[in-house]
Protein backbone atom coordinates (compact mmCIF):
# COMPACT_ATOMS: atom_id res chain seq x y z
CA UNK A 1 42.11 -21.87 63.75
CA UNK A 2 38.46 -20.08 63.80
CA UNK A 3 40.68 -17.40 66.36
CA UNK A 4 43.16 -17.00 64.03
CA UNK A 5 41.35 -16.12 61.10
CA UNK A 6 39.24 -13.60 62.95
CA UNK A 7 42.60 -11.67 64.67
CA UNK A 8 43.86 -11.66 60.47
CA UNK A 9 40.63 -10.53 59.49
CA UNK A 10 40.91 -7.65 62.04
CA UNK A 11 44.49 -7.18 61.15
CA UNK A 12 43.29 -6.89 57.44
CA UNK A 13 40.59 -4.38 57.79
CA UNK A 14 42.54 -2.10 59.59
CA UNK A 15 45.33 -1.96 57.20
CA UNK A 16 43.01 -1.41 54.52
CA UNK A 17 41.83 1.79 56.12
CA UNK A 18 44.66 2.92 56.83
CA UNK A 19 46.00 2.32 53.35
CA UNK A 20 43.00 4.60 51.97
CA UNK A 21 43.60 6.72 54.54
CA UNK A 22 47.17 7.27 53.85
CA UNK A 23 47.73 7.08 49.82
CA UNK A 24 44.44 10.29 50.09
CA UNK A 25 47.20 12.18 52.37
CA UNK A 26 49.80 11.77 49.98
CA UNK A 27 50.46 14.70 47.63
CA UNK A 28 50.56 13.14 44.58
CA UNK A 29 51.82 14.93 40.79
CA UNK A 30 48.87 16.09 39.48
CA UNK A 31 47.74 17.37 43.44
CA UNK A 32 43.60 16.87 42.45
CA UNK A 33 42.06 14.92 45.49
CA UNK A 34 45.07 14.58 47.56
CA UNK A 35 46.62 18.03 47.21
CA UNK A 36 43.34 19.02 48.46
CA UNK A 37 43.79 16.69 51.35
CA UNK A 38 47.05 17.34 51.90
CA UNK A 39 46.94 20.79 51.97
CA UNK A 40 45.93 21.55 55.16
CA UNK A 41 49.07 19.52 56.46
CA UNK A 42 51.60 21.84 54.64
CA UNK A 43 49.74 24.89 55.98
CA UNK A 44 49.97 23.64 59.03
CA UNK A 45 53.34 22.04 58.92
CA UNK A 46 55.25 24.44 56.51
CA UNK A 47 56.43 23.41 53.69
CA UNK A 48 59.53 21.83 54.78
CA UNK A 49 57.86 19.77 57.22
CA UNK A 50 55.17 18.20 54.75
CA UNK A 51 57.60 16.97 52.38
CA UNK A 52 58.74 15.20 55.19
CA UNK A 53 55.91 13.72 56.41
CA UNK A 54 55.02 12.79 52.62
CA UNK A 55 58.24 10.98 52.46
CA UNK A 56 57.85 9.23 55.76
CA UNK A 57 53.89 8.23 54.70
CA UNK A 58 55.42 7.11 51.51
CA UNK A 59 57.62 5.02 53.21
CA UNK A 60 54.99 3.19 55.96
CA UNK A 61 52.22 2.81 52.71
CA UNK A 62 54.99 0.91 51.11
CA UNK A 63 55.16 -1.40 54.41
CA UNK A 64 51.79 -1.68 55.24
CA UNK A 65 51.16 -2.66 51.63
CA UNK A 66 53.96 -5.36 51.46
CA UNK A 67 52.92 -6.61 54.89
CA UNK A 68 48.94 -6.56 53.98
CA UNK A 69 50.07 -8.70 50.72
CA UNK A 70 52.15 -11.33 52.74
CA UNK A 71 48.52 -11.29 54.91
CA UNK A 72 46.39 -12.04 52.54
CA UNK A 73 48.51 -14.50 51.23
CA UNK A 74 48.91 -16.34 54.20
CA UNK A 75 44.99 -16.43 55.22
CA UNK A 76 44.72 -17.74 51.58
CA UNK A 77 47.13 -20.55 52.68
CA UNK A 78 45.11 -21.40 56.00
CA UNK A 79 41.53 -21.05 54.47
């Protein structure tokens, strides 16, 4: 089980980054620290193109999130 909990652990911390990493790229309502961050995407993308790409990050944070949940539920459940 030692394995296990190590691969989850892994699993774990690399969602989490990319969690952070991907709510900051989001342009949110009030566009403070992500507007900044997202900026550069819509210049570089177009406009058309970012809200796109916002839509489909919206999308995979939702999953990630769900699935890093049902994770940290389950190494609850082992431990």
């Amino acid at each position: 089980m030692d394995i296990l909990e190590i691969i989850i652990g892994i699993v774990l911390l690399i969602m989490a980054i990319f969690l952070v990493a991907a709510i900051l790229m989001q342009s949110g309502k009030d566009k403070r620290l992500s507007g900044t961050i997202a900026g550069g995407a819509e210049t570089f993308f177009g406009k058309s193109k970012a809200s796109t790409m916002d839509k489909m990050l919206s999308k995979v944070t939702t999953i990630v999130a769900i699935v890093f949940a049902v994770l940290v539920l389950v190494l609850y459940v082992i431990i």
